[in-house]
N, C-alpha and C. Protein backbone atom coordinates (compact mmCIF):
# COMPACT_ATOMS: atom_id res chain seq x y z
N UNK A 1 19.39 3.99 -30.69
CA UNK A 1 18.07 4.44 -31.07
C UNK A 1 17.94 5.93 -30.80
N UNK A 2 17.28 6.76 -31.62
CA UNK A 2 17.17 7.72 -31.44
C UNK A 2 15.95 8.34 -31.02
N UNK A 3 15.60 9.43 -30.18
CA UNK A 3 14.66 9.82 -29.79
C UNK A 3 13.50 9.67 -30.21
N UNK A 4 12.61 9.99 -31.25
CA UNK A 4 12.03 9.57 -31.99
C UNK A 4 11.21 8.36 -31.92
N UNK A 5 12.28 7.33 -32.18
CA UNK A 5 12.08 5.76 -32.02
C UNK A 5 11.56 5.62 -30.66
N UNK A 6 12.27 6.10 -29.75
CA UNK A 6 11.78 5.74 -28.36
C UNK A 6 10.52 5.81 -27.91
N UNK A 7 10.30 7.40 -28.25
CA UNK A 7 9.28 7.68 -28.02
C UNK A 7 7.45 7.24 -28.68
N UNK A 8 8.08 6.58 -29.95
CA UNK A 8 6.73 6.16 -31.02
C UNK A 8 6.77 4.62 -30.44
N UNK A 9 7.91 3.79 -29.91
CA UNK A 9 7.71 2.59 -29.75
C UNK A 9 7.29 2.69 -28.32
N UNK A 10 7.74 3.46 -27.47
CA UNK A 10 6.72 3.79 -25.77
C UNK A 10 5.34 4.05 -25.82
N UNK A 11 5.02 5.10 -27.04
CA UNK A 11 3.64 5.21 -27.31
C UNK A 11 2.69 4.18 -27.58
N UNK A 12 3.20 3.05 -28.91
CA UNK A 12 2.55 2.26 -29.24
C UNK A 12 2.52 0.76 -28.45
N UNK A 13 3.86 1.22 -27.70
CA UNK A 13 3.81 0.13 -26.51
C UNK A 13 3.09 -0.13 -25.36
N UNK A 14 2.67 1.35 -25.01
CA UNK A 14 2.18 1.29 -23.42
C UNK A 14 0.37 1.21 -24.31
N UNK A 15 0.07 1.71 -25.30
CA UNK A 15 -1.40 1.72 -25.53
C UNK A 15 -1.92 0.16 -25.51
N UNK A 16 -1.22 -0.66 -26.65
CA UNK A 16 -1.30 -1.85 -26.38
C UNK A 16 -1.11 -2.91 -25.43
N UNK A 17 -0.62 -2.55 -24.32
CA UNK A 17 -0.40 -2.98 -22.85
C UNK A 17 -1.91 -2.50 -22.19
N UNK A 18 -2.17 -1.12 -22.43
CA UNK A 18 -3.62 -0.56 -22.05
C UNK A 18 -4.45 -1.42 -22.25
N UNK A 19 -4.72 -2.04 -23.57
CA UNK A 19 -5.56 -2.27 -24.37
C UNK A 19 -6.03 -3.53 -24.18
N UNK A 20 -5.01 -4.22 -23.77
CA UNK A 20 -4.57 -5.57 -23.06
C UNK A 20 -5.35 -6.11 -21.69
N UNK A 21 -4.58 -5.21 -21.27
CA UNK A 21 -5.19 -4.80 -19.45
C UNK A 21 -6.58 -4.34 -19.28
N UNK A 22 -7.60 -3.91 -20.21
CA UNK A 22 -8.78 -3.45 -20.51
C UNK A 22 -9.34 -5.24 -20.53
N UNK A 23 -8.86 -5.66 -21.93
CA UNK A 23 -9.28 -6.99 -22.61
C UNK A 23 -9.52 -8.14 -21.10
N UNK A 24 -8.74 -7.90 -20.47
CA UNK A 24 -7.96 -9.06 -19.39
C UNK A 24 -9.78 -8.34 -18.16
N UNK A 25 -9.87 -7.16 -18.42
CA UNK A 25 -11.33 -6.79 -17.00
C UNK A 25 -12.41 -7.10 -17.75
N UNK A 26 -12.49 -6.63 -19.39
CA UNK A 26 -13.73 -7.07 -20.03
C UNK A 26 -13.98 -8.66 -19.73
N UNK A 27 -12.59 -9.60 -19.74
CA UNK A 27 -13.26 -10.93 -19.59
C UNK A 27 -13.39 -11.16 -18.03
N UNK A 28 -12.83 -10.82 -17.36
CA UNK A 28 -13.31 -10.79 -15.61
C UNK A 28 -14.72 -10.10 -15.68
N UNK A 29 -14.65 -9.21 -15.66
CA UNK A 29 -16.45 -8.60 -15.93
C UNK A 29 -17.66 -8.99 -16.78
N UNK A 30 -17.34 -9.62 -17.61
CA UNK A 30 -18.41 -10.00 -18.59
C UNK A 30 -18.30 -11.76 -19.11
N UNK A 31 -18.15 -12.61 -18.39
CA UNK A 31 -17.43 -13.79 -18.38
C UNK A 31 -18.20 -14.57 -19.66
N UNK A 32 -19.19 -14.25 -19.50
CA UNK A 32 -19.85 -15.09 -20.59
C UNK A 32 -19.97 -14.68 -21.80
N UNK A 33 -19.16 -13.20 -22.09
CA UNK A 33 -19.33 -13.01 -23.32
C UNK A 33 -20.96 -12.21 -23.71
N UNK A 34 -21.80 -12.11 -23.13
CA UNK A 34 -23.01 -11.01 -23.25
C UNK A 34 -22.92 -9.75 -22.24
N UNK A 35 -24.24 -8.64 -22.34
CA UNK A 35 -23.87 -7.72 -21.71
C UNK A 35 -24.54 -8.62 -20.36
N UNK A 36 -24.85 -7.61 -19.47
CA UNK A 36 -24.89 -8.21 -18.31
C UNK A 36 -25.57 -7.10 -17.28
N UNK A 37 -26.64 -7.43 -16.34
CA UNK A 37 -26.85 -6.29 -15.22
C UNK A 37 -25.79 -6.16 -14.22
N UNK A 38 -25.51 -4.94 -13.98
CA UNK A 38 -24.45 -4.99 -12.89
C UNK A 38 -24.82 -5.86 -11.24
N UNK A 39 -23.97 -5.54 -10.88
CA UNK A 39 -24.67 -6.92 -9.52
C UNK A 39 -24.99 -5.51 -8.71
N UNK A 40 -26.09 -5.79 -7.33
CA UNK A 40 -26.25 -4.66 -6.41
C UNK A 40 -25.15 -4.10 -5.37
N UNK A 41 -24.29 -4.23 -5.78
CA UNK A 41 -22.98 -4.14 -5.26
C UNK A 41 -22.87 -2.04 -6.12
N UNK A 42 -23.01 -2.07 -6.86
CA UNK A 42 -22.72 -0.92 -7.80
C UNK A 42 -24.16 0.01 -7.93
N UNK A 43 -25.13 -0.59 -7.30
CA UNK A 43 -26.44 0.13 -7.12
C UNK A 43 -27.14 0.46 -8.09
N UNK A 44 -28.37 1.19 -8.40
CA UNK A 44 -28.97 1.78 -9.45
C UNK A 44 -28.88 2.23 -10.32
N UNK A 45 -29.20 2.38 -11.21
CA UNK A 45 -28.67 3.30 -12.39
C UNK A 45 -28.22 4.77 -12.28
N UNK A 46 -29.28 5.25 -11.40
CA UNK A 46 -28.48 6.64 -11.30
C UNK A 46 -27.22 6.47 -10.94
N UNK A 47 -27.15 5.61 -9.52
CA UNK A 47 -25.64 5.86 -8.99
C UNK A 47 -25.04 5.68 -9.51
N UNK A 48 -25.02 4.65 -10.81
CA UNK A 48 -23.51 3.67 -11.21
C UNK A 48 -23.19 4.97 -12.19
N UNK A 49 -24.02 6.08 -12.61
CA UNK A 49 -23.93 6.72 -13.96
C UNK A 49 -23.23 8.17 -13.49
N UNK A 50 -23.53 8.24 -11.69
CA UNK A 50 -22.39 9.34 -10.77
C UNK A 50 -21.62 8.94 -10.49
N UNK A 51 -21.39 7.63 -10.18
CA UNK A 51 -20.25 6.91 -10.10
C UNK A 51 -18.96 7.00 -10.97
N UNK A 52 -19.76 6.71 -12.23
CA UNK A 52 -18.71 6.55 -13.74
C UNK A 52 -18.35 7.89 -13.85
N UNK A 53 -19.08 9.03 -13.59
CA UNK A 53 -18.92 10.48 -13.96
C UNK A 53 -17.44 10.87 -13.08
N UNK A 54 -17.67 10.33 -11.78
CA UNK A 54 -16.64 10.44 -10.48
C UNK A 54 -15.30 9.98 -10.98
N UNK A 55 -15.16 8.68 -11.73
CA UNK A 55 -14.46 7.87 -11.87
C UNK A 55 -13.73 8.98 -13.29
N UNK A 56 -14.25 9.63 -14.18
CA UNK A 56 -13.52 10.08 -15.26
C UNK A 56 -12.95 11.49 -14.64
N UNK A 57 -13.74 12.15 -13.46
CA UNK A 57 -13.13 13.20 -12.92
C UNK A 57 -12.10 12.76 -12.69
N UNK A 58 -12.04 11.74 -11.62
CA UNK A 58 -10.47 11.70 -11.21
C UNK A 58 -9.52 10.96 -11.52
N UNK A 59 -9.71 10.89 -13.05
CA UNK A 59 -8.82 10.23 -14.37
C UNK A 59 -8.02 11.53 -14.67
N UNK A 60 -9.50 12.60 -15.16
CA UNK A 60 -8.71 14.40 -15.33
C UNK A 60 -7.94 15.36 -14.54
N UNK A 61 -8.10 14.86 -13.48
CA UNK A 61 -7.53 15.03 -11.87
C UNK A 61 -6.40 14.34 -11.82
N UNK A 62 -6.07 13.22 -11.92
CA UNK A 62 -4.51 12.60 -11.83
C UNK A 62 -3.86 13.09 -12.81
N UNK A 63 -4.32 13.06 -14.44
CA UNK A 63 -3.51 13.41 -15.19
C UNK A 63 -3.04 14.62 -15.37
N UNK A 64 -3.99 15.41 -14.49
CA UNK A 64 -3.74 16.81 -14.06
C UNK A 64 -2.59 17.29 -13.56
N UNK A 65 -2.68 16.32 -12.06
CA UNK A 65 -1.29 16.19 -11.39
C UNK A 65 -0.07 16.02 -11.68
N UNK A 66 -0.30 14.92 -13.06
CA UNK A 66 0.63 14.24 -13.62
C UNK A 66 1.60 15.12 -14.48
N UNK A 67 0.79 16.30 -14.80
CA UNK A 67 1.50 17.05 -15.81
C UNK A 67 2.03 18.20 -15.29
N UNK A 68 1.68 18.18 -14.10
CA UNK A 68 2.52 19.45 -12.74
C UNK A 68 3.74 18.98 -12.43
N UNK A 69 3.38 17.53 -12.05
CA UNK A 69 4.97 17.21 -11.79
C UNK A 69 5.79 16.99 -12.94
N UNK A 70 5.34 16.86 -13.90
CA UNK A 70 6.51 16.66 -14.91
C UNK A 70 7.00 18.05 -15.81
N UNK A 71 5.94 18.88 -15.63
CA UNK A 71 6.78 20.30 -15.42
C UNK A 71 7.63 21.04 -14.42
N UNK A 72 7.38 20.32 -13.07
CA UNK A 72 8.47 21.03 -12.22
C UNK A 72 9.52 19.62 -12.17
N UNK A 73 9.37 18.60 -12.79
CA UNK A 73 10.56 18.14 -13.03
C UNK A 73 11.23 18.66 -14.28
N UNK A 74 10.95 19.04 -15.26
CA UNK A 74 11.50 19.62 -16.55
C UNK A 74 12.14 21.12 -16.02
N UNK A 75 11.08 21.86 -14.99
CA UNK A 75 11.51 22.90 -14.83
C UNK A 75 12.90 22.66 -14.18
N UNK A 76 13.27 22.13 -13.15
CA UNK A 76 14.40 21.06 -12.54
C UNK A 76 15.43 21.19 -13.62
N UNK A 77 15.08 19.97 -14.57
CA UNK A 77 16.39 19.82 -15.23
C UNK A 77 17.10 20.78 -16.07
N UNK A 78 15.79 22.13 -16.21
CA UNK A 78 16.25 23.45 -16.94
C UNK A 78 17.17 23.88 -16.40
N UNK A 79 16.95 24.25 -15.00
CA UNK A 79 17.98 24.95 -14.21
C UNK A 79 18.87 24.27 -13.37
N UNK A 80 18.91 22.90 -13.33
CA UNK A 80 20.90 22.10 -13.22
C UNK A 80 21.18 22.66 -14.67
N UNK A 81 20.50 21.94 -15.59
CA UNK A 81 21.38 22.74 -17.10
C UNK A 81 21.64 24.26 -17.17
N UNK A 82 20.89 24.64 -17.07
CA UNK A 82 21.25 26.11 -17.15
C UNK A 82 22.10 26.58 -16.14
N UNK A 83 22.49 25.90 -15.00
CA UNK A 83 23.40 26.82 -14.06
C UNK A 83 24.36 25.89 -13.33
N UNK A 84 24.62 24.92 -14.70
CA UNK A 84 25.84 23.77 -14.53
C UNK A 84 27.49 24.72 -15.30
N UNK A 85 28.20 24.76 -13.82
CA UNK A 85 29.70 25.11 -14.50
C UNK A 85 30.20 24.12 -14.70
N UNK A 86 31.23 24.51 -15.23
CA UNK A 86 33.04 23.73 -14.93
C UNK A 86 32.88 23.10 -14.20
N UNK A 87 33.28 21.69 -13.72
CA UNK A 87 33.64 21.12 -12.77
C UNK A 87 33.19 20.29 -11.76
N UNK A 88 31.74 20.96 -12.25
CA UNK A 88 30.23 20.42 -11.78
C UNK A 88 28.82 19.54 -12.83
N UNK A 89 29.95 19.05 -13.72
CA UNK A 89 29.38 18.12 -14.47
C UNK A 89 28.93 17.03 -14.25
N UNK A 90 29.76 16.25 -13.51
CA UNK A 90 29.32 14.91 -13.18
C UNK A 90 28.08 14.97 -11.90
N UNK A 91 28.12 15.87 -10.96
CA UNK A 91 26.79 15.94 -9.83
C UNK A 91 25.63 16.43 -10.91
N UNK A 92 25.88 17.32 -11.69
CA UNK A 92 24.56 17.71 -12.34
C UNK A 92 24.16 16.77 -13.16
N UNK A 93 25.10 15.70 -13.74
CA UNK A 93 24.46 14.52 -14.52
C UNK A 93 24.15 13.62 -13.79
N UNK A 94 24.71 13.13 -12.16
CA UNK A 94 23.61 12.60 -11.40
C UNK A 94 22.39 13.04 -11.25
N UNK A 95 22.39 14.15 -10.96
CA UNK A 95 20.92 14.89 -10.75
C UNK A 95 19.84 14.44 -11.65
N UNK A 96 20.36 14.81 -13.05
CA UNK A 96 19.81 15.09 -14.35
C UNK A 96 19.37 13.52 -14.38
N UNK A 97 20.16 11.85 -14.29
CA UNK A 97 19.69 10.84 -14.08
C UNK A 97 18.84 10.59 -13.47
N UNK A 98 19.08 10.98 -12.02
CA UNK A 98 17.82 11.14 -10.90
C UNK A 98 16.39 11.41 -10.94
N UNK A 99 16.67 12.41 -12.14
CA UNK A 99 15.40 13.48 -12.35
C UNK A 99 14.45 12.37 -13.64
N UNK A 100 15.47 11.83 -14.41
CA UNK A 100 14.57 10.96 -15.49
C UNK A 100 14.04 9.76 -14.95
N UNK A 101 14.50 8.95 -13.64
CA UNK A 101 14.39 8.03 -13.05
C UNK A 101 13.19 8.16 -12.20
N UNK A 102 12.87 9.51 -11.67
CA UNK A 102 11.97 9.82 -10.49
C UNK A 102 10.45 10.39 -11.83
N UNK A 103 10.56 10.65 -13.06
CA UNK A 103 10.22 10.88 -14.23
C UNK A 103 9.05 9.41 -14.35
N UNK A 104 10.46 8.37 -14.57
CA UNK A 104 9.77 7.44 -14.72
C UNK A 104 8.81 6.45 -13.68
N UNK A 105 8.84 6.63 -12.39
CA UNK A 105 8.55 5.98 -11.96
C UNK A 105 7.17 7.42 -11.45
N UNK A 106 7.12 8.21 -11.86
CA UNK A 106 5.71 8.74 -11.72
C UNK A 106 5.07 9.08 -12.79
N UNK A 107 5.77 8.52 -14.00
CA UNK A 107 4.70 8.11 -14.84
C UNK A 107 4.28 6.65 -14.87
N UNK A 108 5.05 6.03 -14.27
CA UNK A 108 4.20 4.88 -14.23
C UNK A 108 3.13 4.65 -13.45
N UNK A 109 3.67 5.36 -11.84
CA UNK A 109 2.75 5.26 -10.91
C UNK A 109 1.31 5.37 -11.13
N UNK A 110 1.27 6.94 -12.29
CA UNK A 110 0.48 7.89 -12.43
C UNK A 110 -0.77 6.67 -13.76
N UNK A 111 0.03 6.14 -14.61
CA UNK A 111 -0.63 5.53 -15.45
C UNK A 111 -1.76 4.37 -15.03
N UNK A 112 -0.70 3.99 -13.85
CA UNK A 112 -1.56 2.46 -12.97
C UNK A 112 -2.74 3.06 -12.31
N UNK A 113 -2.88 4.13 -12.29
CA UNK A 113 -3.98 5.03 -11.03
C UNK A 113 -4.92 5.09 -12.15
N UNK A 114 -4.34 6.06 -13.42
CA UNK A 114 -6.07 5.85 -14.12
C UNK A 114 -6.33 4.50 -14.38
N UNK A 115 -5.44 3.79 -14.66
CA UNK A 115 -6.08 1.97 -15.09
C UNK A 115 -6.86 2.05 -14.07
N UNK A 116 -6.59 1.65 -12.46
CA UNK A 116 -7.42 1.50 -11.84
C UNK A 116 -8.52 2.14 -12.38
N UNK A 117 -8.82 3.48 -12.45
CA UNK A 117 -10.15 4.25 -12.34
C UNK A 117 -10.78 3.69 -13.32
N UNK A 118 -10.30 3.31 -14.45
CA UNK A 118 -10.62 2.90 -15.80
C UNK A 118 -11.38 1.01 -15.08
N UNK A 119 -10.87 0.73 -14.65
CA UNK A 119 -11.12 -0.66 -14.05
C UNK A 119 -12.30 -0.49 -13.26
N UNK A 120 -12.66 0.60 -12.35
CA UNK A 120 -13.83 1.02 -11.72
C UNK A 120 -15.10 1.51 -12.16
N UNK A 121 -14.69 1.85 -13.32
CA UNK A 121 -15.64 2.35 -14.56
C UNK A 121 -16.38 1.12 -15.39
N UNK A 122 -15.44 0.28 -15.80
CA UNK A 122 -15.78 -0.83 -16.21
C UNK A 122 -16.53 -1.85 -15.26
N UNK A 123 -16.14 -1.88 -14.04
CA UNK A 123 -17.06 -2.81 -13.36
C UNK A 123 -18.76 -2.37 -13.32
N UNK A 124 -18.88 -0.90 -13.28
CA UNK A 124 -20.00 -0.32 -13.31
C UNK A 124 -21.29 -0.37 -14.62
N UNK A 125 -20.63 -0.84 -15.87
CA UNK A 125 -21.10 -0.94 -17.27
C UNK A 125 -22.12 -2.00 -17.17
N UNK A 126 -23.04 -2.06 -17.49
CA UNK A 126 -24.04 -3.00 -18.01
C UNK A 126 -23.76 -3.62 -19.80
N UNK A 127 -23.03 -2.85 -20.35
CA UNK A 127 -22.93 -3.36 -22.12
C UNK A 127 -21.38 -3.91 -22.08
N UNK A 128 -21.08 -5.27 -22.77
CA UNK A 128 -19.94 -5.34 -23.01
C UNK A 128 -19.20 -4.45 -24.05
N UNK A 129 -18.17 -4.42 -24.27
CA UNK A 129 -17.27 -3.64 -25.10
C UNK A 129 -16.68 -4.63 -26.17
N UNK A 130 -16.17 -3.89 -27.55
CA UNK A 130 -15.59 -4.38 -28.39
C UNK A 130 -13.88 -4.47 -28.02
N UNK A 131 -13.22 -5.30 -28.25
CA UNK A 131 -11.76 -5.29 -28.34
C UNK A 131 -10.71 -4.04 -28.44
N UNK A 132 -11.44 -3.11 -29.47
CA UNK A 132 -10.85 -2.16 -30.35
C UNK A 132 -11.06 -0.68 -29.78
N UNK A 133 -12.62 -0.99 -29.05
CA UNK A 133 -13.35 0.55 -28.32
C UNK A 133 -12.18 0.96 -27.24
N UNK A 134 -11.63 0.54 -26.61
CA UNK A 134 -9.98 0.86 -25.62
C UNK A 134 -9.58 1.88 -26.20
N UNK A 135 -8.99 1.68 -27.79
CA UNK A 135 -8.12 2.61 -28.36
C UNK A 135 -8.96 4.32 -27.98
N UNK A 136 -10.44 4.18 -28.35
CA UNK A 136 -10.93 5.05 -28.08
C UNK A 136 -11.24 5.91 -27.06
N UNK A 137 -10.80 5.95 -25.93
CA UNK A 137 -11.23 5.96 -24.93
C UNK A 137 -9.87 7.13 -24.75
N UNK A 138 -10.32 8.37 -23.74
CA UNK A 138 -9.36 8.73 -23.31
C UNK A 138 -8.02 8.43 -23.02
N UNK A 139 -8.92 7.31 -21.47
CA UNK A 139 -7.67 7.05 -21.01
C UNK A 139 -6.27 6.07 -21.31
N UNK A 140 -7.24 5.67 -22.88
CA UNK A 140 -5.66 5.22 -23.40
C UNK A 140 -4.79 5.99 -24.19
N UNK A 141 -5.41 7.07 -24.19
CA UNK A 141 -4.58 7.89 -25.03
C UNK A 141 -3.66 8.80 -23.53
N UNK A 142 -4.02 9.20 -22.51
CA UNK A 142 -3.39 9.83 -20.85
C UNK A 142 -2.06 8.46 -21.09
N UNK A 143 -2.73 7.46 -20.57
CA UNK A 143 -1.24 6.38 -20.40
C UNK A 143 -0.22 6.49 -21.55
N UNK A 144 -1.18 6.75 -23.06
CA UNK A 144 0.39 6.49 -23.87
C UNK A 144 0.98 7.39 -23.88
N UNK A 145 0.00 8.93 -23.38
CA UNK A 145 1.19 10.19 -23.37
C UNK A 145 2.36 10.55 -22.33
N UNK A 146 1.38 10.04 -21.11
CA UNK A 146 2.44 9.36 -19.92
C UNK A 146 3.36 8.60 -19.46
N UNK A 147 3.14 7.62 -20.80
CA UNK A 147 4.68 6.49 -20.75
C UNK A 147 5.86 6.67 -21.34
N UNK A 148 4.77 7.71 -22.92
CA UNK A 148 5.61 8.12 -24.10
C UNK A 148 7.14 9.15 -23.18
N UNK A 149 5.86 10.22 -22.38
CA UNK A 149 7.09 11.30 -21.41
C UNK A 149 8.21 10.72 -20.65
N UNK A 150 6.92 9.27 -19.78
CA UNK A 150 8.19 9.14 -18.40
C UNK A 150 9.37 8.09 -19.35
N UNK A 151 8.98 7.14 -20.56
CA UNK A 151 10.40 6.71 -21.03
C UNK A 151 11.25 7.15 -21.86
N UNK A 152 10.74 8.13 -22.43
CA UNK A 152 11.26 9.19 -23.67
C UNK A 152 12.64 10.06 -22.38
N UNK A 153 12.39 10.59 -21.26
CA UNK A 153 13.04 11.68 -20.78
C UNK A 153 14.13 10.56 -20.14
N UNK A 154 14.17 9.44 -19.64
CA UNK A 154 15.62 9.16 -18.88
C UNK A 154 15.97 8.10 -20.24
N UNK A 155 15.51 7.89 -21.21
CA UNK A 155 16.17 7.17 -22.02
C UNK A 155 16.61 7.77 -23.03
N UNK A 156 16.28 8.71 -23.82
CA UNK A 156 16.69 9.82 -24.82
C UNK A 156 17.35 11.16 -24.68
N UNK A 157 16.20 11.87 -23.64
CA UNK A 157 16.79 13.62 -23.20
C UNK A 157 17.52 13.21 -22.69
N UNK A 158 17.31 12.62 -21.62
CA UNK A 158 18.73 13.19 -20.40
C UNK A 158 20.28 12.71 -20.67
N UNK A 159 20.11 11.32 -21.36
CA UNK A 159 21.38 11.19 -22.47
C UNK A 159 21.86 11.99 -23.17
N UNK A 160 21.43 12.75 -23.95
CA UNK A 160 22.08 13.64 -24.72
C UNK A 160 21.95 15.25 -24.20
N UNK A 161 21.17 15.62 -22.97
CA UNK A 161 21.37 16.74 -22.11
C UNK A 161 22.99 16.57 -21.82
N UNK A 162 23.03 15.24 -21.53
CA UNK A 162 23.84 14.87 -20.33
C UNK A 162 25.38 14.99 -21.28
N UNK A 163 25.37 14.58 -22.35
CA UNK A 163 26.54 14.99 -23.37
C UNK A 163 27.45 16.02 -23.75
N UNK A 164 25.90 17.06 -23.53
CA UNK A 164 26.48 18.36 -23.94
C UNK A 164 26.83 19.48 -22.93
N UNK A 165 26.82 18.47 -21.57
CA UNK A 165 27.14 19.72 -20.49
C UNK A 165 28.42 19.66 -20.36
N UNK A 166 28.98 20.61 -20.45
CA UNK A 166 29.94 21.82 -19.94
C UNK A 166 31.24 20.87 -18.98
N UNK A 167 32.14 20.51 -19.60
CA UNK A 167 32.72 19.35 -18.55
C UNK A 167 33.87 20.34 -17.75
């Protein structure tokens, strides 16, 4: 498979997993199928509406993070590539593995953190949601760009980084 592929079937994979995982709190939260008052657990309206505000900050806040580290991991694999000799092929293609592996597992980490927030948001709602409103929503578009990166880089790049270094 080629890059490409990976990356459009990670995209459309992890959204629909989102979308899923949304479907699976709408029916925990809204059991009967109508909207519903929140319970006093989530407080007044004002609060639940600083609450939800809190909850999308630090959706923009992780994914924030999310995209620091995956530039100083990219920055990383620039410079093993760029300052891989002779002889030192095979440690820099451990590295370079290492680096897509540690890739992936903080984009996943990173994806499960906004679900949560996304899950905290939703408990706070008084209106149920449609099936389809997910797609819309930011944070399914953060997870699919985050899954698209962390499985696209140790299953595509770093394979064919890893080809063309310098044996």
């Amino acid at each position: 498979m080629n890059t490409i592929s990976i990356a459009m079937i990670s995209f459309v994979g992890s959204s629909i997993i989102f979308v899923l995982a949304c479907l699976i709190v709408r029916c925990a939260r809204f059991p009967t199928g109508n909207d519903s008052e929140p319970d006093s657990l989530h407080g007044n309206r004002p609060e639940r509406i600083a609450n939800i505000r809190d909850q999308t900050e630090r959706v923009h806040k992780a994914f924030e993070f999310y995209l620091k580290v995956t530039l100083a991991i990219l920055g990383g694999i620039a410079y093993l590539v760029s300052s891989a000799k002779n002889g030192q092929s095979e440690a820099t293609a451990e590295l370079l593995v290492a680096a897509g592996w540690f890739e992936l597992m903080i984009g996943t980490a990173f994806s499960v953190i906004v679900f949560l927030h996304m899950k905290s948001k939703i408990a706070r709602w008084s209106r149920r949601y449609s099936w389809w409103e997910p797609f819309l929503w930011m944070e399914c578009w953060f997870v699919a760009v985050m899954m698209t990166i962390a499985v696209s880089l140790p299953a595509a790049v770093i394979p064919a980084i890893v080809i063309v270094l310098p044996s």
